[in-house]
Protein backbone atom coordinates (compact mmCIF):
# COMPACT_ATOMS: atom_id res chain seq x y z
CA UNK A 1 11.69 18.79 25.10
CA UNK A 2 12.69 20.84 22.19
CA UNK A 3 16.51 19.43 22.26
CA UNK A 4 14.94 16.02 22.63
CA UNK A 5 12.59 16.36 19.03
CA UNK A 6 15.91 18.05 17.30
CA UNK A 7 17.89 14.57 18.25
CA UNK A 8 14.77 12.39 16.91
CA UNK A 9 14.68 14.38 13.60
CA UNK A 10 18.61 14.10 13.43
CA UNK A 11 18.79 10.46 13.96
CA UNK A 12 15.64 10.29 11.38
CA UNK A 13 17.74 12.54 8.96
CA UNK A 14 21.24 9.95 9.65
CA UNK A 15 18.70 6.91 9.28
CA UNK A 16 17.00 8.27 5.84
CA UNK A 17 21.14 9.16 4.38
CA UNK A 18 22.05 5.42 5.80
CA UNK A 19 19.53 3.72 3.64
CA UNK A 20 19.73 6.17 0.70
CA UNK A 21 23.56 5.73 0.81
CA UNK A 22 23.12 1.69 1.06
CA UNK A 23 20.94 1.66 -2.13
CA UNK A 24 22.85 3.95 -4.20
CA UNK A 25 26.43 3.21 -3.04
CA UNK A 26 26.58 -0.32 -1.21
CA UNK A 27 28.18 -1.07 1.84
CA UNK A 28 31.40 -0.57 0.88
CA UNK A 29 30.45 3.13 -0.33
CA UNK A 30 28.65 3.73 2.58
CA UNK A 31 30.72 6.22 4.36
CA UNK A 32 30.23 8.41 7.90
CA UNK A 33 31.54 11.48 5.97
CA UNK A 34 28.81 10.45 2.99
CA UNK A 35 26.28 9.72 5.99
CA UNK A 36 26.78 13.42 7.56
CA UNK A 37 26.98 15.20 4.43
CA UNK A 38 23.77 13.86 2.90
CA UNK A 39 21.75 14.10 6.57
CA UNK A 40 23.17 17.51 6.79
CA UNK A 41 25.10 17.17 9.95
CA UNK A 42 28.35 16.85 11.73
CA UNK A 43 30.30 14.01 12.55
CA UNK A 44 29.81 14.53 16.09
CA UNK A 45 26.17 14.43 15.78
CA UNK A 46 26.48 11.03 14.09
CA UNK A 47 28.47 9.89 17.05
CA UNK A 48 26.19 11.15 19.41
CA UNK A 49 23.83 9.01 18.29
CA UNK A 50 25.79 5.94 17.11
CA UNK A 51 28.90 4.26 18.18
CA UNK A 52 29.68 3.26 14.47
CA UNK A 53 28.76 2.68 11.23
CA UNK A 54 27.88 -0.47 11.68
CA UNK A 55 25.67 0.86 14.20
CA UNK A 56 23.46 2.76 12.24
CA UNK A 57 23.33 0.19 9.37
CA UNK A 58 21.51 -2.04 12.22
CA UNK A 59 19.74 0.21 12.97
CA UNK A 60 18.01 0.80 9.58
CA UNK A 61 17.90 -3.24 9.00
CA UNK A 62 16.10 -3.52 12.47
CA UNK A 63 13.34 -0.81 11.41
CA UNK A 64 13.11 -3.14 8.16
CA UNK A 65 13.17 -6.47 10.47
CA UNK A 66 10.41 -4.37 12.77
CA UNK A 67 8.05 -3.61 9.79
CA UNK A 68 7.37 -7.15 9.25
CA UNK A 69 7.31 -8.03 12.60
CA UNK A 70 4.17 -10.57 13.22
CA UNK A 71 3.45 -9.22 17.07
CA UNK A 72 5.09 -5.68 17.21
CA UNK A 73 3.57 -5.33 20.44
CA UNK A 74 4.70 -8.62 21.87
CA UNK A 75 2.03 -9.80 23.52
CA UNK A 76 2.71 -13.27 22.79
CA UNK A 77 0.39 -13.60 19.49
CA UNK A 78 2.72 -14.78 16.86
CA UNK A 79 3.06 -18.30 16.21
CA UNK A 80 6.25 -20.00 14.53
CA UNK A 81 4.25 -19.78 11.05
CA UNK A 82 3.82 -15.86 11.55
CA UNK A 83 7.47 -16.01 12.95
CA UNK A 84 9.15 -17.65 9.86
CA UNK A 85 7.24 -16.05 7.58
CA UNK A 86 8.18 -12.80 8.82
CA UNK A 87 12.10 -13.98 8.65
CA UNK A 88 10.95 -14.91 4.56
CA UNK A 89 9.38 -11.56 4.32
CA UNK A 90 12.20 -9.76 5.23
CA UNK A 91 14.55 -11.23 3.37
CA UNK A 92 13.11 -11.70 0.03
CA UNK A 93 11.16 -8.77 0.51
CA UNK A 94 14.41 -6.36 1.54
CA UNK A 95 17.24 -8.48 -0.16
CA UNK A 96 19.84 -5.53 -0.15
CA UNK A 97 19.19 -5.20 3.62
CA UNK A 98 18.98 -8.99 4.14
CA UNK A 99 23.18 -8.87 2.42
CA UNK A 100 24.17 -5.89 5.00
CA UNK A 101 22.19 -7.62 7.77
CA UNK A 102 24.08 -10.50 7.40
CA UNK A 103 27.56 -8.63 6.08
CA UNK A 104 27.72 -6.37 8.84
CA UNK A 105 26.30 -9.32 11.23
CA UNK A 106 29.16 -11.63 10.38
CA UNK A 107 31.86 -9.69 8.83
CA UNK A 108 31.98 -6.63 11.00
CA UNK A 109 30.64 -8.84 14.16
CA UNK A 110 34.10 -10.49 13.46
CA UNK A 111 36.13 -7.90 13.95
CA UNK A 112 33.98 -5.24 16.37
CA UNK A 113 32.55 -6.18 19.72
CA UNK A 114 30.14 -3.66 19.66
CA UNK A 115 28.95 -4.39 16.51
CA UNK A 116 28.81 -8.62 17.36
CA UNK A 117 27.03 -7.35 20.67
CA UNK A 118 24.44 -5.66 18.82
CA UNK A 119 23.99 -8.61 16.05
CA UNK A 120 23.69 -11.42 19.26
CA UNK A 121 21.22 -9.36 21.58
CA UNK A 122 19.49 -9.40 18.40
CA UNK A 123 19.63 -12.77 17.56
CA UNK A 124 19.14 -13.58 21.28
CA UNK A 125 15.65 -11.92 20.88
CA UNK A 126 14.86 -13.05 18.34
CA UNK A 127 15.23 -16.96 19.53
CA UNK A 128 13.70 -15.97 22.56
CA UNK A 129 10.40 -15.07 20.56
CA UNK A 130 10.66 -18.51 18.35
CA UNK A 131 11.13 -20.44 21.83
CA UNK A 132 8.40 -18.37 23.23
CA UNK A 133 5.79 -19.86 20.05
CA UNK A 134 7.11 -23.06 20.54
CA UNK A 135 6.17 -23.07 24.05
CA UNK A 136 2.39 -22.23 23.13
CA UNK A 137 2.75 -24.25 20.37
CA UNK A 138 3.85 -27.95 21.77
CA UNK A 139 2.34 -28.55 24.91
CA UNK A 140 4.27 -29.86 27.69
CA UNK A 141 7.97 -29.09 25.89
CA UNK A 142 10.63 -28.34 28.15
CA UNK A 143 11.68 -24.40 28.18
CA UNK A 144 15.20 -25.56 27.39
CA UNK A 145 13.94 -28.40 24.64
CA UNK A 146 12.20 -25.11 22.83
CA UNK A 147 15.22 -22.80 23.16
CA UNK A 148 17.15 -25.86 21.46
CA UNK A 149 14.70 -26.30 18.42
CA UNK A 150 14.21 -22.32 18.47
CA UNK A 151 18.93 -21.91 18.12
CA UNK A 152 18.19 -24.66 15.20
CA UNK A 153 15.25 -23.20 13.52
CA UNK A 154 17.19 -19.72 13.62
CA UNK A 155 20.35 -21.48 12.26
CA UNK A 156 18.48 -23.17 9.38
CA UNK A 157 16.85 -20.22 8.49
CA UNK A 158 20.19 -18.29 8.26
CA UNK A 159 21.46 -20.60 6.38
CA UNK A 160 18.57 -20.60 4.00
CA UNK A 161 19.14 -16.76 3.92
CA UNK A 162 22.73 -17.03 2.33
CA UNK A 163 21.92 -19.98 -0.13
CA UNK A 164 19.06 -18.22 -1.25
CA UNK A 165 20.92 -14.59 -1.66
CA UNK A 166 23.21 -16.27 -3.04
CA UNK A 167 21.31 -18.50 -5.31
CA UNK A 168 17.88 -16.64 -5.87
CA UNK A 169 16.70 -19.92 -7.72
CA UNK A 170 16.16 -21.80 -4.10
CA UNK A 171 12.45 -21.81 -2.73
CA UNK A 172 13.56 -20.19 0.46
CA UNK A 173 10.03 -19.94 1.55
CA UNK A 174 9.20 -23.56 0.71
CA UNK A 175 12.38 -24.83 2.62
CA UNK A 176 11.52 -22.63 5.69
CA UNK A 177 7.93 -24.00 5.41
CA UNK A 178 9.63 -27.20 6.04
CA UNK A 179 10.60 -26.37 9.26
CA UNK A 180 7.32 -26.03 10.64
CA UNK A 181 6.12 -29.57 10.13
């Protein structure tokens, strides 16, 4: 029990240095050896607990994802409104996450399996949730019509994401509005 709450606290400890390190240094500054040596721990710890990087970048942009999340429990409660508005939260709410999120998601998800493995279970999720509302939502609509219209909600919104972090100017939240009509 006791070796179990020393792993918690040293994954807390990697988590807090991982989003300490992202604000003050960026992704590209963001280092395992700068990771370690501000959580206070070997490198083997850190790869105890995560395969990568990457990894633990996720990780801290999932908590983020998490604390907006409209039905944390998920019993079935959220709706596509409470759905998309939590995607809007996130990202205009956590905009330096929202750029790794989608950085690491893309870029690294390129490149490492592991990492695009992590990023599409993810993503998977996440459209199952948006199919899931849909479902409650439009009576009679097929399960695979809703997983359709959930893949292009998703896709819209992502593409929202990078105008809009790109271009700060766009109503992201009036576009993804939009979608709900």
């Amino acid at each position: 029990m006791a070796r179990y709450k020393v792993g918690l606290e040293t994954r807390d400890r990697i988590l807090d240095a991982v989003r300490s390190s992202l604000a003050s240094r960026g992704l590209e500054g963001t280092t395992i050896n700068s990771i370690c040596q501000a959580a206070g721990v070997q490198a083997g710890s850190f790869y105890n607990l995560f395969d990568s990087k990457e990894q633990a970048i996720l990780a801290v942009v999932r908590e983020a994802i998490e604390a907006v999340d409209p039905d944390p429990k998920g019993v079935h409660t959220d709706s596509l409104a409470d759905l998309v508005g939590a995607y809007v939260k996130f990202i205009t709410g956590e905009p330096d996450l929202a750029r790794v999120y989608i950085r690491v998601g893309v870029g690294e998800g390129l490149g490492d399996g592991a990492t695009a493995e992590t990023f599409l279970a993810h993503h998977r999720r996440r459209v199952e949730r948006f199919a899931d509302a849909l479902a409650r939502q439009v009576s009679g609509i097929d399960p695979e019509e809703a997983q359709m219209r959930a893949e292009s909600m998703l896709a819209t919104l992502n593409g929202l994401a990078v105008q809009w972090l790109l271009d700060p100017a766009t109503d992201f939240e009036a576009h993804a509005e939009r979608l709900l009509v």
